[in-house]
N, C-alpha and C. Protein backbone atom coordinates (compact mmCIF):
# COMPACT_ATOMS: atom_id res chain seq x y z
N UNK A 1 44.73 -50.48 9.81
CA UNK A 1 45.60 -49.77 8.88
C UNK A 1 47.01 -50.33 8.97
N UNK A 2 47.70 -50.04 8.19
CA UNK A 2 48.86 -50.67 7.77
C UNK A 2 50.20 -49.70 8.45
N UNK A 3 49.54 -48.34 8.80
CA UNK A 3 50.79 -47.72 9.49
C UNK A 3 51.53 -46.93 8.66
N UNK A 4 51.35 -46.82 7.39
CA UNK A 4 51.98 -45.80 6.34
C UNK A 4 50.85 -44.97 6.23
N UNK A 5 50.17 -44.43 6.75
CA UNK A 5 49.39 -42.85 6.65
C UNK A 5 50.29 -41.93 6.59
N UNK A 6 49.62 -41.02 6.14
CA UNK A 6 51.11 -39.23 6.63
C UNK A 6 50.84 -39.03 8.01
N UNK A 7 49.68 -39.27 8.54
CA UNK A 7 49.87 -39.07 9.84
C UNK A 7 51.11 -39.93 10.48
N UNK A 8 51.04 -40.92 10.42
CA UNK A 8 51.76 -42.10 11.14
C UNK A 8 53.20 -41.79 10.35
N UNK A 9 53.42 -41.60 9.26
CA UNK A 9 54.79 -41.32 9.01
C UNK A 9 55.40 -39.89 9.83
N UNK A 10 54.34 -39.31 9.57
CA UNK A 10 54.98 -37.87 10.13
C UNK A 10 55.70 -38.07 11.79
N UNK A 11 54.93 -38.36 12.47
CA UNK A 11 55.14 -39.04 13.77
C UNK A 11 56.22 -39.76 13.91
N UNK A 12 56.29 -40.76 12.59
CA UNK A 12 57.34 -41.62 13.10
C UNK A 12 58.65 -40.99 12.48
N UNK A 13 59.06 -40.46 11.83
CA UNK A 13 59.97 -39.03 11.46
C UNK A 13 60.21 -38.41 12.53
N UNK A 14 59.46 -37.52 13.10
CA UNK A 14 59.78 -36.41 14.20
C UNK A 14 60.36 -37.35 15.39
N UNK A 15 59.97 -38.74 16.11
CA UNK A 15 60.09 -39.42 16.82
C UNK A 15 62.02 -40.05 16.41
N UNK A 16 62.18 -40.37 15.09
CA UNK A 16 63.50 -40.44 14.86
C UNK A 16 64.45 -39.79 14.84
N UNK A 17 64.02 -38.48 14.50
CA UNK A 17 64.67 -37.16 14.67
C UNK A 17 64.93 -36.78 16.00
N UNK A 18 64.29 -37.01 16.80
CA UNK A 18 64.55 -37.18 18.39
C UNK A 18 63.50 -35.55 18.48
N UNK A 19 62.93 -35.39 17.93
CA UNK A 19 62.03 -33.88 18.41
C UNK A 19 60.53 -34.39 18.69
N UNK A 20 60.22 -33.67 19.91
CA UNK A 20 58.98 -33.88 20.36
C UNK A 20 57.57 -33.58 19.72
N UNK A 21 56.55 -34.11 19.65
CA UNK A 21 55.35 -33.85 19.07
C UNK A 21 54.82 -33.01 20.33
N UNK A 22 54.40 -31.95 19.16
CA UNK A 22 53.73 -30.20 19.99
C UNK A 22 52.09 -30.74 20.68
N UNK A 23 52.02 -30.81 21.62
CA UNK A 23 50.70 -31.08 22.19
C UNK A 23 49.81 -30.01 22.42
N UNK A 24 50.85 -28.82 22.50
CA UNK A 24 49.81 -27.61 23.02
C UNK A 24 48.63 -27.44 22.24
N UNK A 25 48.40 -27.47 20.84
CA UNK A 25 47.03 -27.15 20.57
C UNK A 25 46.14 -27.89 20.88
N UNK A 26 46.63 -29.26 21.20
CA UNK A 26 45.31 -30.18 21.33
C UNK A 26 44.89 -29.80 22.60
N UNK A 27 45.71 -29.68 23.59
CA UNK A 27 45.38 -29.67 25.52
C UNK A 27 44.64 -28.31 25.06
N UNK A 28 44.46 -27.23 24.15
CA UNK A 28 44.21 -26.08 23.69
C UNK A 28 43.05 -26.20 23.25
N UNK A 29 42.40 -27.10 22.72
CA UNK A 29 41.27 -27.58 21.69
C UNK A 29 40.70 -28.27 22.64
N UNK A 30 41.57 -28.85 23.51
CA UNK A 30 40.20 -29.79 24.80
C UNK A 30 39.56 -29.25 25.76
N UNK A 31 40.16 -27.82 26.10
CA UNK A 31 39.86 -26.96 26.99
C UNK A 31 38.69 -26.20 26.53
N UNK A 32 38.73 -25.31 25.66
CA UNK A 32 37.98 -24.58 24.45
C UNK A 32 36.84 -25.45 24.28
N UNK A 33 36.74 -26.03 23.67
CA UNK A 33 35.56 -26.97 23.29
C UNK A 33 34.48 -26.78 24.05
N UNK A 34 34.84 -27.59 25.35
CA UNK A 34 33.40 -27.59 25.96
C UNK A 34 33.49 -26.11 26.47
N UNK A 35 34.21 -25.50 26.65
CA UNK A 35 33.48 -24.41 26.84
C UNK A 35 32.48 -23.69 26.10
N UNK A 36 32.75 -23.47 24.91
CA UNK A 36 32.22 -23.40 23.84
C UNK A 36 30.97 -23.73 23.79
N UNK A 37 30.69 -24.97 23.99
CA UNK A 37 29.81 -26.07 23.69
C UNK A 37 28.60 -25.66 24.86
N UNK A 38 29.22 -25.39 26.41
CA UNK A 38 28.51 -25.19 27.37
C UNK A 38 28.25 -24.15 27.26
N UNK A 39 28.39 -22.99 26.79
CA UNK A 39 28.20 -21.56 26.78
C UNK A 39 26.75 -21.45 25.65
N UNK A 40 26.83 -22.06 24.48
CA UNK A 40 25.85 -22.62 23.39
C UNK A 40 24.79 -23.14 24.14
N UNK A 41 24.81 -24.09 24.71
CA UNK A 41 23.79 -24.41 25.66
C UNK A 41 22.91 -23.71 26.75
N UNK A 42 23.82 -23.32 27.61
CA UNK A 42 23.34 -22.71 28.43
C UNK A 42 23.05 -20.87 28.08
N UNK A 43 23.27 -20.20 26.95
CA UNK A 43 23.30 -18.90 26.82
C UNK A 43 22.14 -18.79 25.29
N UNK A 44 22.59 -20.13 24.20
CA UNK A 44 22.19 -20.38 23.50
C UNK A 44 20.35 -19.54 23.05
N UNK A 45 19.49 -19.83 23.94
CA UNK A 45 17.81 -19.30 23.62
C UNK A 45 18.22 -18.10 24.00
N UNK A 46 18.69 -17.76 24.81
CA UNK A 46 18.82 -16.03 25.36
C UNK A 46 19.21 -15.13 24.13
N UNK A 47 20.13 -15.76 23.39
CA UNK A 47 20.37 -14.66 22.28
C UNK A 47 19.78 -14.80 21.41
N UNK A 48 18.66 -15.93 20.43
CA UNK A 48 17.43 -15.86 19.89
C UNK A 48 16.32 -15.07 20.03
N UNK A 49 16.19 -14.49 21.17
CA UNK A 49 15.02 -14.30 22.12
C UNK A 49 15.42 -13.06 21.96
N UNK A 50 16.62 -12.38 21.71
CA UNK A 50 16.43 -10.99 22.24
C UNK A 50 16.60 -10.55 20.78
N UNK A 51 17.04 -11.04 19.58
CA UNK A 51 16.68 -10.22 18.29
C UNK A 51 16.21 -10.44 17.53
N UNK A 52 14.68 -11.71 18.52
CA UNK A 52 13.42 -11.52 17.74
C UNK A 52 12.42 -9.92 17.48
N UNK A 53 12.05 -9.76 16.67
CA UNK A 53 11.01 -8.43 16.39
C UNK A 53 9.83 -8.52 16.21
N UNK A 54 8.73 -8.76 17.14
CA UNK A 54 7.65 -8.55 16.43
C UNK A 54 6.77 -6.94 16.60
N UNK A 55 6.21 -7.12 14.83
CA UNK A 55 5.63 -5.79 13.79
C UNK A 55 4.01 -6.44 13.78
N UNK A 56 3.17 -5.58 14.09
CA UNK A 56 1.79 -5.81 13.85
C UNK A 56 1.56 -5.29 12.08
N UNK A 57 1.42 -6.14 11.68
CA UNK A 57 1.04 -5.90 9.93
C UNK A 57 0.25 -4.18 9.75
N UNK A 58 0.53 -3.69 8.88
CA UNK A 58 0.29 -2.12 8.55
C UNK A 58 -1.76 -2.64 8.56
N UNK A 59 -2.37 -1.77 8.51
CA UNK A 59 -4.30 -1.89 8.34
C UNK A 59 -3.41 -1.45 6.82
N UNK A 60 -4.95 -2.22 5.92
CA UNK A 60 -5.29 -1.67 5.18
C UNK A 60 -5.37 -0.24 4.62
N UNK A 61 -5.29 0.45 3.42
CA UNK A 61 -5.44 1.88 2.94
C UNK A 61 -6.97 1.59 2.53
N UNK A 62 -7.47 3.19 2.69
CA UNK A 62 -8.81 3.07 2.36
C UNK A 62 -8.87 4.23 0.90
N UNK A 63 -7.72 4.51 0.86
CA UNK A 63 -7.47 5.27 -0.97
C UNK A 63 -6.74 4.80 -1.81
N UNK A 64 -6.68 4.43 -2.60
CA UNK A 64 -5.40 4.35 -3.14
C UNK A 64 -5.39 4.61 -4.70
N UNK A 65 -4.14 4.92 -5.01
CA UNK A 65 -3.67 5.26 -6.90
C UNK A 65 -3.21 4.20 -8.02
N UNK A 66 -2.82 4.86 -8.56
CA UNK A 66 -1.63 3.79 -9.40
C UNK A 66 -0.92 2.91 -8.26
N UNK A 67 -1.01 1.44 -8.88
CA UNK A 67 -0.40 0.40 -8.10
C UNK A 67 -0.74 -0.80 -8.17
N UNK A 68 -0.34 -1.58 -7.40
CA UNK A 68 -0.40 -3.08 -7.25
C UNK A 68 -0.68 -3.74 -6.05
N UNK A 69 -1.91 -3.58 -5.52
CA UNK A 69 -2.36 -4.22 -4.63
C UNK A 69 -2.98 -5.30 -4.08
N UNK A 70 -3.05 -5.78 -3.03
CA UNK A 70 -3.63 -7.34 -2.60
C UNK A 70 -4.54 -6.87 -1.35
N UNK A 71 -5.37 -7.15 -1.73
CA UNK A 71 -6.97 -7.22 -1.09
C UNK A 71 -7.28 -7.95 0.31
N UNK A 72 -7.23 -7.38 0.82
CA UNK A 72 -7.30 -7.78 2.40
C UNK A 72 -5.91 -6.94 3.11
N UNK A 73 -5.10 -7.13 2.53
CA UNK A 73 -3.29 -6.71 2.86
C UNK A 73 -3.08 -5.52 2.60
N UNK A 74 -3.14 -5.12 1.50
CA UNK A 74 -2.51 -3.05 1.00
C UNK A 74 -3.98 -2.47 1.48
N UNK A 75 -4.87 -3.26 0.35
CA UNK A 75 -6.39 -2.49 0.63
C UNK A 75 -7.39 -3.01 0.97
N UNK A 76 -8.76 -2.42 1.96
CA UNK A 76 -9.22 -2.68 2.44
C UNK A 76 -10.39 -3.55 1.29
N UNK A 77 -10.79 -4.96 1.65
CA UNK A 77 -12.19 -5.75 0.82
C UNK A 77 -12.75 -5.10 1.01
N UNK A 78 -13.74 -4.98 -0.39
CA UNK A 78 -15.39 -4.21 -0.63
C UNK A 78 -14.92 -3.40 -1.75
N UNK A 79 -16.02 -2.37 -1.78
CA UNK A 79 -16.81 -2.17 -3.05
C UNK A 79 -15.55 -0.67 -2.83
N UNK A 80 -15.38 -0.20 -3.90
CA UNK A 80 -14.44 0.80 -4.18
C UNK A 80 -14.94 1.62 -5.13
N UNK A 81 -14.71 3.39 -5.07
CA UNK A 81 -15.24 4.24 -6.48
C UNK A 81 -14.32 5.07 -6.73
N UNK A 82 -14.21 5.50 -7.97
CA UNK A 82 -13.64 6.63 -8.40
C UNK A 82 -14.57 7.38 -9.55
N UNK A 83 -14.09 9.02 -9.06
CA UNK A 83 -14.19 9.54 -9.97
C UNK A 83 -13.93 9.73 -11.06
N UNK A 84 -12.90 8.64 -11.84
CA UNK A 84 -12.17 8.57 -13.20
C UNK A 84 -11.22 9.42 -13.05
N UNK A 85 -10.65 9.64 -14.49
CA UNK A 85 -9.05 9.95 -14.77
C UNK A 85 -9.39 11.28 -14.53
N UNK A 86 -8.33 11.86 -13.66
CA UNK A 86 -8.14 13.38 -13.30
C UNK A 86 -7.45 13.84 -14.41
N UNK A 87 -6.52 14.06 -15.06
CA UNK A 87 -5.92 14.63 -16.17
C UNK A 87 -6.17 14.06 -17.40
N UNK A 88 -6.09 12.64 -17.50
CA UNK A 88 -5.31 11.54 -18.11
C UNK A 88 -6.99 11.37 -18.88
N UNK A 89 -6.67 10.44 -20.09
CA UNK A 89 -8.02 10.08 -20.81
C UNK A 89 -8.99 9.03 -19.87
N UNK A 90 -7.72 8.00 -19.73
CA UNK A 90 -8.64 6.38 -19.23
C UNK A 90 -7.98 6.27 -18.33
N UNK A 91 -8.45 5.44 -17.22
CA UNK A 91 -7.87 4.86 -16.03
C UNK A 91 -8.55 3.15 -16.19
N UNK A 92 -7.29 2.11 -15.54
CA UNK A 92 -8.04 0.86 -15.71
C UNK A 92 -7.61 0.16 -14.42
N UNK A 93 -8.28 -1.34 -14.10
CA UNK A 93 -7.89 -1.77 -13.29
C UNK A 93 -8.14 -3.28 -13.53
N UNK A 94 -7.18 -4.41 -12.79
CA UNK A 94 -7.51 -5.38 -13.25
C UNK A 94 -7.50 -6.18 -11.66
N UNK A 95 -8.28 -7.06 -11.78
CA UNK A 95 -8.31 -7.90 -10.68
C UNK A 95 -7.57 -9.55 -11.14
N UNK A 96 -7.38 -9.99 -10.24
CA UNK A 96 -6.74 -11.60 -9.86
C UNK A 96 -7.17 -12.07 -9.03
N UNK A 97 -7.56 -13.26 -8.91
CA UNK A 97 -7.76 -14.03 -8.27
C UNK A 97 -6.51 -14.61 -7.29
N UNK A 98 -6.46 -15.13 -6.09
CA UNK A 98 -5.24 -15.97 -5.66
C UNK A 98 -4.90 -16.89 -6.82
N UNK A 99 -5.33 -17.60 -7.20
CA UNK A 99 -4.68 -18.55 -7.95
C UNK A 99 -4.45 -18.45 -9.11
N UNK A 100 -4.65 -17.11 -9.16
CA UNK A 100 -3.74 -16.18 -10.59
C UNK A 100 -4.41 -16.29 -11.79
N UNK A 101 -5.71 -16.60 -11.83
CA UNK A 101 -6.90 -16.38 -13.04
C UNK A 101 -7.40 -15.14 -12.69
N UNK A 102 -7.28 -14.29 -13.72
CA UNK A 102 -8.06 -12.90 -14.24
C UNK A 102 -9.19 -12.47 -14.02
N UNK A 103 -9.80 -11.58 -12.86
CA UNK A 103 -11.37 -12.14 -12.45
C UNK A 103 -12.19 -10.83 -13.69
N UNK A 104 -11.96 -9.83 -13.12
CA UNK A 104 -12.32 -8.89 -14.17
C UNK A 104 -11.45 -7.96 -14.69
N UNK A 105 -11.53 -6.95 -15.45
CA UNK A 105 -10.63 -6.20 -16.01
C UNK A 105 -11.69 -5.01 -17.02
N UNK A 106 -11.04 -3.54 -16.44
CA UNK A 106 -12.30 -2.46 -17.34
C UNK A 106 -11.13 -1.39 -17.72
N UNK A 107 -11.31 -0.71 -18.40
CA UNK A 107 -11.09 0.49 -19.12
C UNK A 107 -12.15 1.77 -18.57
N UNK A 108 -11.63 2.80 -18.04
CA UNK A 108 -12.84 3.73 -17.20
C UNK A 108 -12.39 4.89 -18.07
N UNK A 109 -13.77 5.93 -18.29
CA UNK A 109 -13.32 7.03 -19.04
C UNK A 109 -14.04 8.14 -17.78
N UNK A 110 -14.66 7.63 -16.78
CA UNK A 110 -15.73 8.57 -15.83
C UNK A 110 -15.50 7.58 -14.74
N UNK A 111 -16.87 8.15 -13.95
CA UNK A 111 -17.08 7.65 -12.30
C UNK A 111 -17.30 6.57 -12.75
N UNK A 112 -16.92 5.62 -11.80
CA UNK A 112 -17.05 3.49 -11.97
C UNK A 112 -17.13 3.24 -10.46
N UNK A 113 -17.15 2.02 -10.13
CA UNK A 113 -16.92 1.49 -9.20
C UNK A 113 -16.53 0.06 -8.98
N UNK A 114 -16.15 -0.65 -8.46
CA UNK A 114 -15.74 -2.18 -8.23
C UNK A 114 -15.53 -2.81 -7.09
N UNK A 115 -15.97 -4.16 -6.98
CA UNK A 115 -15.54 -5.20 -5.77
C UNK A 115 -14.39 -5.76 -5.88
N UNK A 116 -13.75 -5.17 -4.84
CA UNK A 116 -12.53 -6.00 -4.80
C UNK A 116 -12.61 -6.80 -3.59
N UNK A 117 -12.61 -7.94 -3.65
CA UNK A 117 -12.35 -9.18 -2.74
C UNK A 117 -11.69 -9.60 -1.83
N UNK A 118 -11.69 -10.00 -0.94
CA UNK A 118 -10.22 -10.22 0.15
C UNK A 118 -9.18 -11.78 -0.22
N UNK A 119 -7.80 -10.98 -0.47
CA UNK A 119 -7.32 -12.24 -1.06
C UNK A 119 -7.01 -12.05 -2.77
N UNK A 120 -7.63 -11.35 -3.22
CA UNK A 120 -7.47 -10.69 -5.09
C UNK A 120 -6.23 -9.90 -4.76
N UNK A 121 -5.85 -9.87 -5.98
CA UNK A 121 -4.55 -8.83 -6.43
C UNK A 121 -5.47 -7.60 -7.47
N UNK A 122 -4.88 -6.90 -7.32
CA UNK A 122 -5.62 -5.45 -7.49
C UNK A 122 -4.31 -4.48 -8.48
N UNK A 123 -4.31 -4.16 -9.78
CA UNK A 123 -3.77 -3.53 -10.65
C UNK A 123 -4.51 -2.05 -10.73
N UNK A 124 -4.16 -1.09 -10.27
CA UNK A 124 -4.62 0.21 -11.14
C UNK A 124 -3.39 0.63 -11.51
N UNK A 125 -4.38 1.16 -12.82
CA UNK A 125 -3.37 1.92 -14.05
C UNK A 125 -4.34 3.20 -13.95
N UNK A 126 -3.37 4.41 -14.36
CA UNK A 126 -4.01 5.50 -14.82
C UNK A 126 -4.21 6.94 -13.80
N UNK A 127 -5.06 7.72 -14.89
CA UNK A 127 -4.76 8.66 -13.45
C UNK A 127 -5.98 8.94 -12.26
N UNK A 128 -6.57 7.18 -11.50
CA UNK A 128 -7.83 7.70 -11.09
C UNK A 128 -7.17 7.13 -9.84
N UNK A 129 -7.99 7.94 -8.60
CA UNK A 129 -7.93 7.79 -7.55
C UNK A 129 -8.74 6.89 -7.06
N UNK A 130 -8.70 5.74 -6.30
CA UNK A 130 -9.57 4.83 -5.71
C UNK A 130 -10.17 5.39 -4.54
N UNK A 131 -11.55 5.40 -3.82
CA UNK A 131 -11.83 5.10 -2.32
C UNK A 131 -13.06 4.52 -1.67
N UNK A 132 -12.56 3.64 -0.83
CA UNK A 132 -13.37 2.65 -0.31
C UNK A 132 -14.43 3.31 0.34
N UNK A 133 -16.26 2.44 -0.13
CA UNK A 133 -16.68 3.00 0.71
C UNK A 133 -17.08 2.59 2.08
């Protein structure tokens, strides 16, 4: 470099001026550091470790209503019945596949029943109660 930076001017200013360049933050910043640095290291896994959480996943429901469920996860795989719509005219339900193709889909006016799969997404509409048998 050529020596005209602002750094290098600034320096060479204060140096003509006859006033000293402030060192304290740096002797301040060299001290600090590794401490810093060694404390990260050596303390570093200890505080990972302590506000990890582990949650055992909820079981499956073996009833369920109106909703949006996934098969294996909210509700339990297998064969499922209801008695149809308690108040309401129709109750329906639609299934998915994981890879998000439509497996079946019904309109219920009475007692039905259905397989739901482990791994399907699970739609009920309406006012029927599901339960696994």
């Amino acid at each position: 470099m050529d020596g005209t930076g602002p750094y290098e001017r600034y320096y060479a200013e204060r140096a003509a001026a006859g006033q000293r360049t402030v060192l304290w933050p740096w002797v301040l910043l060299a001290l600090v550091v590794p401490v810093v640095l060694v404390g990260v290291f050596v303390h570093g896994d200890d505080r990972a470790e302590a506000t990890a959480v582990h949650q055992a996943a909820p079981a499956p429901v073996r009833e369920a209503a109106e909703g949006v469920y996934r098969a294996g996860l909210d509700l339990a795989p297998g064969t499922w019945s209801t008695d149809g719509p308690g108040g309401g005219d129709e109750c329906r339900y639609t299934r998915t596949a994981a890879g998000g193709a439509e497996v079946a889909r019904a309109r219920l006016h009475g007692p039905a029943a259905a397989q739901f799969l482990d791994g399907e997404s699970v739609v009920l509409t309406g006012d029927c109660t599901w339960t696994a048998r």
